[in-house]
PDB file of N, CA and C in Angstrom:
ATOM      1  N   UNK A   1     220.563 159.922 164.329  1.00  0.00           N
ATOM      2  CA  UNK A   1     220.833 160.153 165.731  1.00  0.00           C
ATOM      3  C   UNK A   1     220.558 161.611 166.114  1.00  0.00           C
ATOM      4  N   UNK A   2     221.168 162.548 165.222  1.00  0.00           N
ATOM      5  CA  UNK A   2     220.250 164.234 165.461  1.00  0.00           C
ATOM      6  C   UNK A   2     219.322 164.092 165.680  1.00  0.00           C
ATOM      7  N   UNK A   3     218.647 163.474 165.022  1.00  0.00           N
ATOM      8  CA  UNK A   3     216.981 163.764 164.637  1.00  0.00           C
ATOM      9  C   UNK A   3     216.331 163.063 166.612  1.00  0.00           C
ATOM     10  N   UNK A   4     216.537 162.290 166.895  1.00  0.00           N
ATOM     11  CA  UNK A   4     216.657 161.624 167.793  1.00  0.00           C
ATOM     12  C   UNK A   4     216.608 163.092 169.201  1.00  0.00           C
ATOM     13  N   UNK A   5     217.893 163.271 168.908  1.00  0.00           N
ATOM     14  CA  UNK A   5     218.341 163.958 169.927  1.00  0.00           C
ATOM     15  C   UNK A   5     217.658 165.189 169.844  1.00  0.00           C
ATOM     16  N   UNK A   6     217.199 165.834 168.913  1.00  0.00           N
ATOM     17  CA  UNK A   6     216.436 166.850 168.230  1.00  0.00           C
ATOM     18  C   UNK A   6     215.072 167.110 169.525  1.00  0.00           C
ATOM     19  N   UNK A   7     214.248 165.654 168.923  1.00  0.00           N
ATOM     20  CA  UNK A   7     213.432 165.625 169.485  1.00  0.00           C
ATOM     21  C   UNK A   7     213.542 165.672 170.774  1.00  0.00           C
ATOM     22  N   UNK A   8     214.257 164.672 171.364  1.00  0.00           N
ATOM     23  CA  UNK A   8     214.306 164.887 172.739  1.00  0.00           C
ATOM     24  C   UNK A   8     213.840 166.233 173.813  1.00  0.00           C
ATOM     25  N   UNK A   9     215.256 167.160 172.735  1.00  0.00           N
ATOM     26  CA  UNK A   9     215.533 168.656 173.228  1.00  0.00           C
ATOM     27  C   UNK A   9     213.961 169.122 173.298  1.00  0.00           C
ATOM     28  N   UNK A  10     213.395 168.595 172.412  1.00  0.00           N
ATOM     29  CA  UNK A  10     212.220 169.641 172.429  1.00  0.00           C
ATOM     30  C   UNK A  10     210.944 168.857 173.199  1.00  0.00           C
ATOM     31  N   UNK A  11     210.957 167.853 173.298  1.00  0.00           N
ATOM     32  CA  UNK A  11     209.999 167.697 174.536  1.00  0.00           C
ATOM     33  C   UNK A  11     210.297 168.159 175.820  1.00  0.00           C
ATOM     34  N   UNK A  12     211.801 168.030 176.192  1.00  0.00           N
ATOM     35  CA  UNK A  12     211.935 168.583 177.053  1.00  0.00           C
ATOM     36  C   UNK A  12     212.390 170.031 177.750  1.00  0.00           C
ATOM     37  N   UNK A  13     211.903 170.638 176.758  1.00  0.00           N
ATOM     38  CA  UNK A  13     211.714 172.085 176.580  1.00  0.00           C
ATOM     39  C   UNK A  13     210.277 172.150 176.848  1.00  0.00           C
ATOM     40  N   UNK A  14     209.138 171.365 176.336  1.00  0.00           N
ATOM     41  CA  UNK A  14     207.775 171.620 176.215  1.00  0.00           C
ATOM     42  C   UNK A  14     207.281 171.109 177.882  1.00  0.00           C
ATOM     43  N   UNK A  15     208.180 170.406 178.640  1.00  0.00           N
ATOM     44  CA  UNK A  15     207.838 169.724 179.907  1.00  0.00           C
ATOM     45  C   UNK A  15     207.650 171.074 180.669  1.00  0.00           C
ATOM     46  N   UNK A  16     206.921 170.958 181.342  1.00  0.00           N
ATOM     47  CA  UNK A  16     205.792 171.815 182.685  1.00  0.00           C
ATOM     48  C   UNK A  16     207.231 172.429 183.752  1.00  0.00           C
ATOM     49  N   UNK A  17     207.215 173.096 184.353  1.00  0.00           N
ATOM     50  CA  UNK A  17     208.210 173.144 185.315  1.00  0.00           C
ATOM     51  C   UNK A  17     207.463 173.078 187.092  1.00  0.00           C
ATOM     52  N   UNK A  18     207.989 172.465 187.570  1.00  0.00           N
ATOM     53  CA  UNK A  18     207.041 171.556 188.914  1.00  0.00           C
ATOM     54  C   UNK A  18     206.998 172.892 189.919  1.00  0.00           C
ATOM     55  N   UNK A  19     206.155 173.877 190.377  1.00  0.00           N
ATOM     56  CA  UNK A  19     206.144 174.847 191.113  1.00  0.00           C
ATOM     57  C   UNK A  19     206.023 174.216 192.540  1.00  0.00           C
ATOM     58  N   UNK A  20     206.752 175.112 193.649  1.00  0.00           N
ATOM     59  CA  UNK A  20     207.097 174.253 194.453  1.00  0.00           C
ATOM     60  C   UNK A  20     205.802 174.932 196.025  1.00  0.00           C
ATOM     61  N   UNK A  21     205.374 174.042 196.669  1.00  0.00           N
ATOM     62  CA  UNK A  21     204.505 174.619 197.633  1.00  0.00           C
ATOM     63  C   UNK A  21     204.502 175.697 198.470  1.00  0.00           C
ATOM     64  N   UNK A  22     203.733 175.913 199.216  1.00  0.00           N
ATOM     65  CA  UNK A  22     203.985 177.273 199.728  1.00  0.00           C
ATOM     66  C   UNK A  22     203.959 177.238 201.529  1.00  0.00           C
ATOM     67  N   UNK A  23     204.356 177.206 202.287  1.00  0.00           N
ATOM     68  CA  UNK A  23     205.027 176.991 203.362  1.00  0.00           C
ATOM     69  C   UNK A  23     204.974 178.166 204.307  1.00  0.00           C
ATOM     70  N   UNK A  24     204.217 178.257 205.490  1.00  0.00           N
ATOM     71  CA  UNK A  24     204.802 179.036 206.395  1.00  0.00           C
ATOM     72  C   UNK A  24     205.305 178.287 207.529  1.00  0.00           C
ATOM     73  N   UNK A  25     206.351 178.886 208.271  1.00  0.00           N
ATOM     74  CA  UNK A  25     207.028 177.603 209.445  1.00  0.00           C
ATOM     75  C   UNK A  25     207.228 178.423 209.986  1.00  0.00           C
ATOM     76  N   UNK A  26     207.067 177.554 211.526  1.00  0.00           N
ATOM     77  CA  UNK A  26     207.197 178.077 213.158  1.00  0.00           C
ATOM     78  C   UNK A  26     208.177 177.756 213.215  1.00  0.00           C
ATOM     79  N   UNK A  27     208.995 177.684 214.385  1.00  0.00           N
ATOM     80  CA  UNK A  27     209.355 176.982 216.000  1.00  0.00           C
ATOM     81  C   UNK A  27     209.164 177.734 217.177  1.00  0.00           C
ATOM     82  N   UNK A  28     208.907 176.849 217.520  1.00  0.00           N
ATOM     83  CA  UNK A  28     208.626 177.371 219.098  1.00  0.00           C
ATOM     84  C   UNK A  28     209.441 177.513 219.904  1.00  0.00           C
ATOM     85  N   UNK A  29     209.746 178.948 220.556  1.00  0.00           N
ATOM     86  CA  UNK A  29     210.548 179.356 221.676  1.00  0.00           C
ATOM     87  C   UNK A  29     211.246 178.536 222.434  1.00  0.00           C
ATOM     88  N   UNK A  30     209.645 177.657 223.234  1.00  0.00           N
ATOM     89  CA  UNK A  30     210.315 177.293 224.685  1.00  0.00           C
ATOM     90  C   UNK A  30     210.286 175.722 224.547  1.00  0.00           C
ATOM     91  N   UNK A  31     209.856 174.855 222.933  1.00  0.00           N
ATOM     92  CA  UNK A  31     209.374 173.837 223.067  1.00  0.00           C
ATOM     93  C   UNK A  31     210.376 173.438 221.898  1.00  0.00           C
ATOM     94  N   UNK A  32     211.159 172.388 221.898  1.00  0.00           N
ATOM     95  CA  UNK A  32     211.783 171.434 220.948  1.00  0.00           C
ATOM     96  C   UNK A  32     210.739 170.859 219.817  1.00  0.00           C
ATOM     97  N   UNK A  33     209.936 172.007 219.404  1.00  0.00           N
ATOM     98  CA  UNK A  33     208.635 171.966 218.061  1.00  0.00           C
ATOM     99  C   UNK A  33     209.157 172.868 217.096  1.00  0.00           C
ATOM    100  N   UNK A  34     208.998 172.044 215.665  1.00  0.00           N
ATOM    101  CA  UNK A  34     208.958 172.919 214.445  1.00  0.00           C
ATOM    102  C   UNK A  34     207.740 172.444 213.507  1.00  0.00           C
ATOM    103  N   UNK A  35     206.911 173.559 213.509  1.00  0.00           N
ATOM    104  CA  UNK A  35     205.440 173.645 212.609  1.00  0.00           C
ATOM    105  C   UNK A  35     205.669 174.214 211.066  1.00  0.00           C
ATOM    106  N   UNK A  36     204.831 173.707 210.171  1.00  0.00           N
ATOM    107  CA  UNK A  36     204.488 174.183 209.093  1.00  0.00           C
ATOM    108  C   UNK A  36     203.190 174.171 208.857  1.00  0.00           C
ATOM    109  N   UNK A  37     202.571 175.175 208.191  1.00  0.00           N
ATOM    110  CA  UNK A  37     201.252 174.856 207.365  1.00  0.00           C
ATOM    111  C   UNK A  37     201.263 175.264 205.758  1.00  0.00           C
ATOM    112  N   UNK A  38     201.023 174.482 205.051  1.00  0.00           N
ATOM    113  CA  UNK A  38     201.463 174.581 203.587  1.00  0.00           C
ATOM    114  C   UNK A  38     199.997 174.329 202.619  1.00  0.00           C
ATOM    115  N   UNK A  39     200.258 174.882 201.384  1.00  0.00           N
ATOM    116  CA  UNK A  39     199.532 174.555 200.665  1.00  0.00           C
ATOM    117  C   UNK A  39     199.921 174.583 199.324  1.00  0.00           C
ATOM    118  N   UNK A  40     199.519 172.856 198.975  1.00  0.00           N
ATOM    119  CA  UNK A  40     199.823 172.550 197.545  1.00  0.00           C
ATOM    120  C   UNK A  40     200.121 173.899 196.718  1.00  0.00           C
ATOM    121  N   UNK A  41     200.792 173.409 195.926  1.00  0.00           N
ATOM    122  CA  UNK A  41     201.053 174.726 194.705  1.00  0.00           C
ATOM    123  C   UNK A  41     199.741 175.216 193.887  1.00  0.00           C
ATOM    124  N   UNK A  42     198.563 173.977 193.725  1.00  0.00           N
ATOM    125  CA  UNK A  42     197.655 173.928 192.976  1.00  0.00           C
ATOM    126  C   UNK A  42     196.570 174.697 193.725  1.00  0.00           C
ATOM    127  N   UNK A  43     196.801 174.763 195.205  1.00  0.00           N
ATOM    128  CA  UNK A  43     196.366 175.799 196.213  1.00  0.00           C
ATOM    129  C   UNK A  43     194.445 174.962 196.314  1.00  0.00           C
ATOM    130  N   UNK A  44     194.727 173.782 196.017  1.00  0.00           N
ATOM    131  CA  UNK A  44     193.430 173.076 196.432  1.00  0.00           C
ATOM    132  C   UNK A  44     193.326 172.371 197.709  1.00  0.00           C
ATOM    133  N   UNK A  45     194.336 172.235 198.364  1.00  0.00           N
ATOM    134  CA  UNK A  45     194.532 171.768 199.542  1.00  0.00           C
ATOM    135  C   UNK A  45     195.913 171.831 200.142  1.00  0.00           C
ATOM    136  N   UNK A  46     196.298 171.375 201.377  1.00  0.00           N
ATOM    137  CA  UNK A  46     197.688 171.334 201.517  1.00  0.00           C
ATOM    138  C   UNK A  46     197.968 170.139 202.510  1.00  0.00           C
ATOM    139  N   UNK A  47     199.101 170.404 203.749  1.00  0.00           N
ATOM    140  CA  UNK A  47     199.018 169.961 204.737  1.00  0.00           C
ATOM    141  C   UNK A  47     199.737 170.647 205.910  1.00  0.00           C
ATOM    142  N   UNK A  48     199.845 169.664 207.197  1.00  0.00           N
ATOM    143  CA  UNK A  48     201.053 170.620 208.177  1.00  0.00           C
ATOM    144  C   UNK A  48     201.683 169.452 208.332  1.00  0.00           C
ATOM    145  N   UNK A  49     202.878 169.996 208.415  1.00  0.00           N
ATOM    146  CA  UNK A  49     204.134 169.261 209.289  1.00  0.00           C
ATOM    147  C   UNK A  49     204.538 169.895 210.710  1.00  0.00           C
ATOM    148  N   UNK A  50     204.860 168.565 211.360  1.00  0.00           N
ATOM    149  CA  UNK A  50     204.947 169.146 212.879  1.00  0.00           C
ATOM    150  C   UNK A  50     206.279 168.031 213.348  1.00  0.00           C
ATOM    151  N   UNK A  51     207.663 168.338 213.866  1.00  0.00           N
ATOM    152  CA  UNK A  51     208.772 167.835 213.775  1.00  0.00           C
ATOM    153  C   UNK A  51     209.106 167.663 215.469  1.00  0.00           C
ATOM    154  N   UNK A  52     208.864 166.722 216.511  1.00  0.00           N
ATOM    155  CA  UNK A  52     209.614 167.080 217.425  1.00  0.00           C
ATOM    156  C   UNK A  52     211.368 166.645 217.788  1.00  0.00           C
ATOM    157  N   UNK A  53     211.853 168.064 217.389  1.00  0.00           N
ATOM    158  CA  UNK A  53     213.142 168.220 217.822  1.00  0.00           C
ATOM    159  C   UNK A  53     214.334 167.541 218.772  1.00  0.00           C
ATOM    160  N   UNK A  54     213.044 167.363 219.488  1.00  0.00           N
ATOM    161  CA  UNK A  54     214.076 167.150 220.965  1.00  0.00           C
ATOM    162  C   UNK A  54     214.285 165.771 220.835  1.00  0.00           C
ATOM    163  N   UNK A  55     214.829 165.681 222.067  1.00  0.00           N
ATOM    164  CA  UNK A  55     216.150 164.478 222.359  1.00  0.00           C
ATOM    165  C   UNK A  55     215.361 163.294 222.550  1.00  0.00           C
ATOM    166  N   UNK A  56     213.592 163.413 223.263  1.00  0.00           N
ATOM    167  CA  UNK A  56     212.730 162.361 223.723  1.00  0.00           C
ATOM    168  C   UNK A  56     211.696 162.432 223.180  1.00  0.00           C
ATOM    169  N   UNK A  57     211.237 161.091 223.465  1.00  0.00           N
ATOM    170  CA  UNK A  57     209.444 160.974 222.884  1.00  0.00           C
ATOM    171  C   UNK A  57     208.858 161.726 223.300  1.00  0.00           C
ATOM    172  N   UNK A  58     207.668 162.351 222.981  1.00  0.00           N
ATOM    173  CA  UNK A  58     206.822 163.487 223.568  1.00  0.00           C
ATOM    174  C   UNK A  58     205.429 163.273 223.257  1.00  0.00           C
ATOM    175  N   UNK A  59     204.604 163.722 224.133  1.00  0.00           N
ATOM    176  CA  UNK A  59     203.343 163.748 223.325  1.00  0.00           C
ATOM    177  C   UNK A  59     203.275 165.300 222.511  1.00  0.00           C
ATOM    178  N   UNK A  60     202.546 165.282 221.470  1.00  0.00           N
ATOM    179  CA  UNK A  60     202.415 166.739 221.208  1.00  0.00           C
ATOM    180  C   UNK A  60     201.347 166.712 220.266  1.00  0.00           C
ATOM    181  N   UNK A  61     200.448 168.115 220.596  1.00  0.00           N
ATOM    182  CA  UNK A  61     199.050 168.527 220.311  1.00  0.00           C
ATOM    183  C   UNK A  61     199.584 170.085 219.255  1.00  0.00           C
ATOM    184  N   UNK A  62     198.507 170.415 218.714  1.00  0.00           N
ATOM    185  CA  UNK A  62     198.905 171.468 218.001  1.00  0.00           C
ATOM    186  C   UNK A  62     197.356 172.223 217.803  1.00  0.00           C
ATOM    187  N   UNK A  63     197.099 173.373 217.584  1.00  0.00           N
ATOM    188  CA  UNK A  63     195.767 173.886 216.273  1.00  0.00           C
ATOM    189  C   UNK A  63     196.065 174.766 215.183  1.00  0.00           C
ATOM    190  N   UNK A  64     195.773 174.425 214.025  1.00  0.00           N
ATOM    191  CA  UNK A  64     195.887 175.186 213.144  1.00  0.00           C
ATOM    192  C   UNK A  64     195.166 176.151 212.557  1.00  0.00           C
ATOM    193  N   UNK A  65     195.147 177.176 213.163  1.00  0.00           N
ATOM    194  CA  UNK A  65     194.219 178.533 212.955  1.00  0.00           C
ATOM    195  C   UNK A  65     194.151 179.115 211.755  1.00  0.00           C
ATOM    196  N   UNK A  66     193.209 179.023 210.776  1.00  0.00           N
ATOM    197  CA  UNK A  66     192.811 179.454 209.151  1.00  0.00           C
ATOM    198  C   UNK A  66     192.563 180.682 209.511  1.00  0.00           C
ATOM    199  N   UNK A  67     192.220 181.479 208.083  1.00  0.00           N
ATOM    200  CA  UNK A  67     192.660 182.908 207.919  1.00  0.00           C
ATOM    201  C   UNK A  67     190.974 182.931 207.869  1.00  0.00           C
ATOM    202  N   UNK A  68     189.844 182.273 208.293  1.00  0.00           N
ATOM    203  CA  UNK A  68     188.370 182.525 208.160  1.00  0.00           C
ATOM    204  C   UNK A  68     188.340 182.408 209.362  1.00  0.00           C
ATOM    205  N   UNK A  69     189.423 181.821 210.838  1.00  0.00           N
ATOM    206  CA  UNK A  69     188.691 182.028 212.169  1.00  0.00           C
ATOM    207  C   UNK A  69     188.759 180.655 212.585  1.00  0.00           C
ATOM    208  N   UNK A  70     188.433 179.628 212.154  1.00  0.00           N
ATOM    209  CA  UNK A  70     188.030 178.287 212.702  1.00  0.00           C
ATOM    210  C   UNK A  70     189.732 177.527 212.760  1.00  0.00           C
ATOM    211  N   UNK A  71     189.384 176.819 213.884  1.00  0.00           N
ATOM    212  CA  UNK A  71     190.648 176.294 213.876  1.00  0.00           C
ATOM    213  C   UNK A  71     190.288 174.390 214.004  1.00  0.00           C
ATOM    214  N   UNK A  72     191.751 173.877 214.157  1.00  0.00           N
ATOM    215  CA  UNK A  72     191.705 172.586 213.763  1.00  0.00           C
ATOM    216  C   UNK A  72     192.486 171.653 214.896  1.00  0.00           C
ATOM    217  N   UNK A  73     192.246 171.159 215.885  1.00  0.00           N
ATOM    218  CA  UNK A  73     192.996 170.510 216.865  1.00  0.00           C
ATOM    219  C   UNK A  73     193.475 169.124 216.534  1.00  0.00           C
ATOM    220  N   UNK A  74     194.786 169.187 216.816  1.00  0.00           N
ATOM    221  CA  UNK A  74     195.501 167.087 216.335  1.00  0.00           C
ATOM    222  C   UNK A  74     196.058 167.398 217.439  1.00  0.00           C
ATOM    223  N   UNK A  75     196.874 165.880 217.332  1.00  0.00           N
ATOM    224  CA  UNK A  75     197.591 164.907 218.491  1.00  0.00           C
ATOM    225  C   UNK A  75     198.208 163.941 218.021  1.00  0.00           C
ATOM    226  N   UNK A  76     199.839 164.219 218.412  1.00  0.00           N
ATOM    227  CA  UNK A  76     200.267 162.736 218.140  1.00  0.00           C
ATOM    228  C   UNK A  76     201.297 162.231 219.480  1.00  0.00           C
ATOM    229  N   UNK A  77     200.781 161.256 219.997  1.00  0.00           N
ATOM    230  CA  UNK A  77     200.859 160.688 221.008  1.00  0.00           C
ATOM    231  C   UNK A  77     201.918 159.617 220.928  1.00  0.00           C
ATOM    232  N   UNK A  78     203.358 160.225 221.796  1.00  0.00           N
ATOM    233  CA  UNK A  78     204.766 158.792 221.746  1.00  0.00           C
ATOM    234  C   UNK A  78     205.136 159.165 220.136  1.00  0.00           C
ATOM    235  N   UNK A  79     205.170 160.597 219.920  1.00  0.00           N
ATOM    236  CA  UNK A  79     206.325 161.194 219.027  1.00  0.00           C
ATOM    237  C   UNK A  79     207.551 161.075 219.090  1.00  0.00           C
ATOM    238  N   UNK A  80     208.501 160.570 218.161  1.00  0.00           N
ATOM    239  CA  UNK A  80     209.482 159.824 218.480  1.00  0.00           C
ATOM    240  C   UNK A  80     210.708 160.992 218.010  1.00  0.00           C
ATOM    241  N   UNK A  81     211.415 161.525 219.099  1.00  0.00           N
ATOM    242  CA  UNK A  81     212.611 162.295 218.967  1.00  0.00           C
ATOM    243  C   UNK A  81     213.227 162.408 217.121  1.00  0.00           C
ATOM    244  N   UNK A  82     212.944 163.650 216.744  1.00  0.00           N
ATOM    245  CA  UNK A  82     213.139 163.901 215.335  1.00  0.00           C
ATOM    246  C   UNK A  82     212.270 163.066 214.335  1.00  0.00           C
ATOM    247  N   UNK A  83     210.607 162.573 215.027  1.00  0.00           N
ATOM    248  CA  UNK A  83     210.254 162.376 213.886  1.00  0.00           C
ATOM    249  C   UNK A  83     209.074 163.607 212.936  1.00  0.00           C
ATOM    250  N   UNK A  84     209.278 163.420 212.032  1.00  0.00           N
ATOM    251  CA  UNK A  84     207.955 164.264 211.411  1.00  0.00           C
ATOM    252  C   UNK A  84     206.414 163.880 211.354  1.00  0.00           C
ATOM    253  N   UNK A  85     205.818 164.369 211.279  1.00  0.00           N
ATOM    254  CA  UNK A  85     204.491 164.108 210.874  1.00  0.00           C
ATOM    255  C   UNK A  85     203.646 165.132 209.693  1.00  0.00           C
ATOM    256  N   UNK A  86     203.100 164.583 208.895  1.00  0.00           N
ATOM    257  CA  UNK A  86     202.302 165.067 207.948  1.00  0.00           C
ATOM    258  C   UNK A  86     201.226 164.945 207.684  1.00  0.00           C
ATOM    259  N   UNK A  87     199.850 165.366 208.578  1.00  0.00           N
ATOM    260  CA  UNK A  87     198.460 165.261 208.083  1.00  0.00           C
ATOM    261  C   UNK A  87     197.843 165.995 207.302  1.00  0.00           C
ATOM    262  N   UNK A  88     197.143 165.339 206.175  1.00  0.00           N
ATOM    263  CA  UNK A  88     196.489 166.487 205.363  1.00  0.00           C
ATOM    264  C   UNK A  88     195.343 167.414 205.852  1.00  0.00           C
ATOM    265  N   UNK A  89     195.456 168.738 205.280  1.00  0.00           N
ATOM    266  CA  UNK A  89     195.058 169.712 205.704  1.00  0.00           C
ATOM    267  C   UNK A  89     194.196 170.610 204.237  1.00  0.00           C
ATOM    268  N   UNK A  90     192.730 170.161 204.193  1.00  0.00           N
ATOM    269  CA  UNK A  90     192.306 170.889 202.951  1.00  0.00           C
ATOM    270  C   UNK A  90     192.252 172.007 203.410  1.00  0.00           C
ATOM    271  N   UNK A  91     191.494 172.461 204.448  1.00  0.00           N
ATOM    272  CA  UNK A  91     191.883 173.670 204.670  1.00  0.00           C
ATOM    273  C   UNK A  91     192.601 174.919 204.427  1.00  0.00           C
ATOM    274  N   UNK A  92     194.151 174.030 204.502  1.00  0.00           N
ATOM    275  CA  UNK A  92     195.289 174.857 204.294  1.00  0.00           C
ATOM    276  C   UNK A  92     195.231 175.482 202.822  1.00  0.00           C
ATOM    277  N   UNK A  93     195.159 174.958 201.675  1.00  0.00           N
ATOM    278  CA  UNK A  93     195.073 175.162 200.347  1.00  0.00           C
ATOM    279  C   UNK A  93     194.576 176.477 200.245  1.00  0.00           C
ATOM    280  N   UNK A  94     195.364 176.990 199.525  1.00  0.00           N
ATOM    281  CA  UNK A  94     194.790 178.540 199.460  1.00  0.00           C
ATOM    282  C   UNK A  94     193.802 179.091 198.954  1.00  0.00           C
ATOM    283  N   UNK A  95     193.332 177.933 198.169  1.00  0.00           N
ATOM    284  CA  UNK A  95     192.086 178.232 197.359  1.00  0.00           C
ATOM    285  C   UNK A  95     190.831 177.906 198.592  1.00  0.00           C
ATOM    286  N   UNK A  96     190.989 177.160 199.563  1.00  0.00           N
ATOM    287  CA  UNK A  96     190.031 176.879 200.638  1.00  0.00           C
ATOM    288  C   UNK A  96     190.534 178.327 201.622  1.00  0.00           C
ATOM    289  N   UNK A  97     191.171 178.799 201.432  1.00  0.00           N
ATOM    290  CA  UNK A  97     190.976 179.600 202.719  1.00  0.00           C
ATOM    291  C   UNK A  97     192.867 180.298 203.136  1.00  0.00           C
ATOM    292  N   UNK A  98     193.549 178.937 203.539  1.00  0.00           N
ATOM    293  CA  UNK A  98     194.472 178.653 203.689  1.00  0.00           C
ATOM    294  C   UNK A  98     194.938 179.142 205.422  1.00  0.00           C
ATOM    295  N   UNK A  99     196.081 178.941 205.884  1.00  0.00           N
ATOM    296  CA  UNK A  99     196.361 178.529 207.961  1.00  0.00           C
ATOM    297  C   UNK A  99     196.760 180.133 207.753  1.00  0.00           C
ATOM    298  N   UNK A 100     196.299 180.636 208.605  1.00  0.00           N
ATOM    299  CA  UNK A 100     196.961 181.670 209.794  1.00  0.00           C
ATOM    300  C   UNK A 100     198.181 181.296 210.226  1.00  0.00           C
ATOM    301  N   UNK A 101     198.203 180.414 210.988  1.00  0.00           N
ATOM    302  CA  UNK A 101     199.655 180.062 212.258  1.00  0.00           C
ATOM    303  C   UNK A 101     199.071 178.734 212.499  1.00  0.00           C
ATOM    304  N   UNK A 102     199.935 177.926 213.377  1.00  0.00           N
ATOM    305  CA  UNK A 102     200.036 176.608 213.831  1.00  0.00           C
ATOM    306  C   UNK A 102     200.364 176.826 214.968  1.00  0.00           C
ATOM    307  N   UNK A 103     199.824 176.430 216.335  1.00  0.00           N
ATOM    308  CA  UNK A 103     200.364 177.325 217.528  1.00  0.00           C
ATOM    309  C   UNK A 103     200.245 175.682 218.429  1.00  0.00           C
ATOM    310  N   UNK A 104     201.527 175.677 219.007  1.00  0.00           N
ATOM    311  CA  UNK A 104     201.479 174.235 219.917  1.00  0.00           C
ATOM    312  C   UNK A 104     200.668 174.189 220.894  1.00  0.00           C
ATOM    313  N   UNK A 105     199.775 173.237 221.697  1.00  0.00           N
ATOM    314  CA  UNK A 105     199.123 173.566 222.482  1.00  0.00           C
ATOM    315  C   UNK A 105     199.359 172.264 223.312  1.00  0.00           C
ATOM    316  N   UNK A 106     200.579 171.585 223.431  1.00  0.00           N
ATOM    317  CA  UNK A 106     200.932 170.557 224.047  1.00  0.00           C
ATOM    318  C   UNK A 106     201.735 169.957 223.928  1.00  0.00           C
ATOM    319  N   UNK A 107     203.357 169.892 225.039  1.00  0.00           N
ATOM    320  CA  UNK A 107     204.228 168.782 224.483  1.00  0.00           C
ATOM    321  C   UNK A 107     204.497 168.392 226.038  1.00  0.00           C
ATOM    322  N   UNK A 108     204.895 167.190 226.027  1.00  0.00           N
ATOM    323  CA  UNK A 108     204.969 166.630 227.519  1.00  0.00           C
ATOM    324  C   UNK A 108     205.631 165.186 226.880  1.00  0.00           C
ATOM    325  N   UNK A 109     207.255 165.133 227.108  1.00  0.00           N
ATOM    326  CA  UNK A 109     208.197 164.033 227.285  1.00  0.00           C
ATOM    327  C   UNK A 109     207.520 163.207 228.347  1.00  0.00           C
ATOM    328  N   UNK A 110     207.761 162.156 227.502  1.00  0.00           N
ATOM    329  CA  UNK A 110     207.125 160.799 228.022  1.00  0.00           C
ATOM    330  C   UNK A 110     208.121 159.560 228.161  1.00  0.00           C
ATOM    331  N   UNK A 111     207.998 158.866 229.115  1.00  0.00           N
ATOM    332  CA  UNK A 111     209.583 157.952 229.751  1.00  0.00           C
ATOM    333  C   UNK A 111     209.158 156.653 228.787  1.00  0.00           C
TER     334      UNK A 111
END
């Protein structure tokens, strides 16, 4: 049963330790929006998260401006009060380049 347990200890001593992504996050002032642009730990790609806050559905648009200049326009249309969204973003990955900022460029509550 040592021997057992022995081993154990030592594979799991030899196990990797999971490095965790890398994250910059907004919110916005005047808008019930919280942005991220992240990139994998492995820094080959990443993504953004975009959260609307508020109390109602909304439409909401965003661009994600990279540190080379070019930016990236989405939309998610009848965003549902506190939900998230996560599209991948190679871009973001630090080894591609990786986001500048995430800057909202549209929210409009919808009945």
């Amino acid at each position: 049963m040592n021997k057992i347990a022995g081993v154990m200890l030592l594979l799991l001593g030899m196990a990797g330790v999971a490095q965790a992504d890398q994250c910059e996050s907004w919110t916005h002032k005047a808008y019930p929006v919280s942005m991220s642009a992240c990139s994998y730990d492995n820094g080959g790609s990443g993504y953004v998260q975009i959260t609307n806050d508020g109390p109602k559905t909304a439409n909401v648009c965003w661009t994600v401006v990279f540190n080379n200049g070019r930016t990236q326009d989405s939309c998610y249309r009848g965003m549902g009060s506190g939900v998230t969204t996560t599209p991948s973003c190679a871009s973001c990955g630090s080894k591609n380049g990786g986001a500048r900022h995430v800057l909202l460029t549209k929210y409009e509550e919808v009945e």
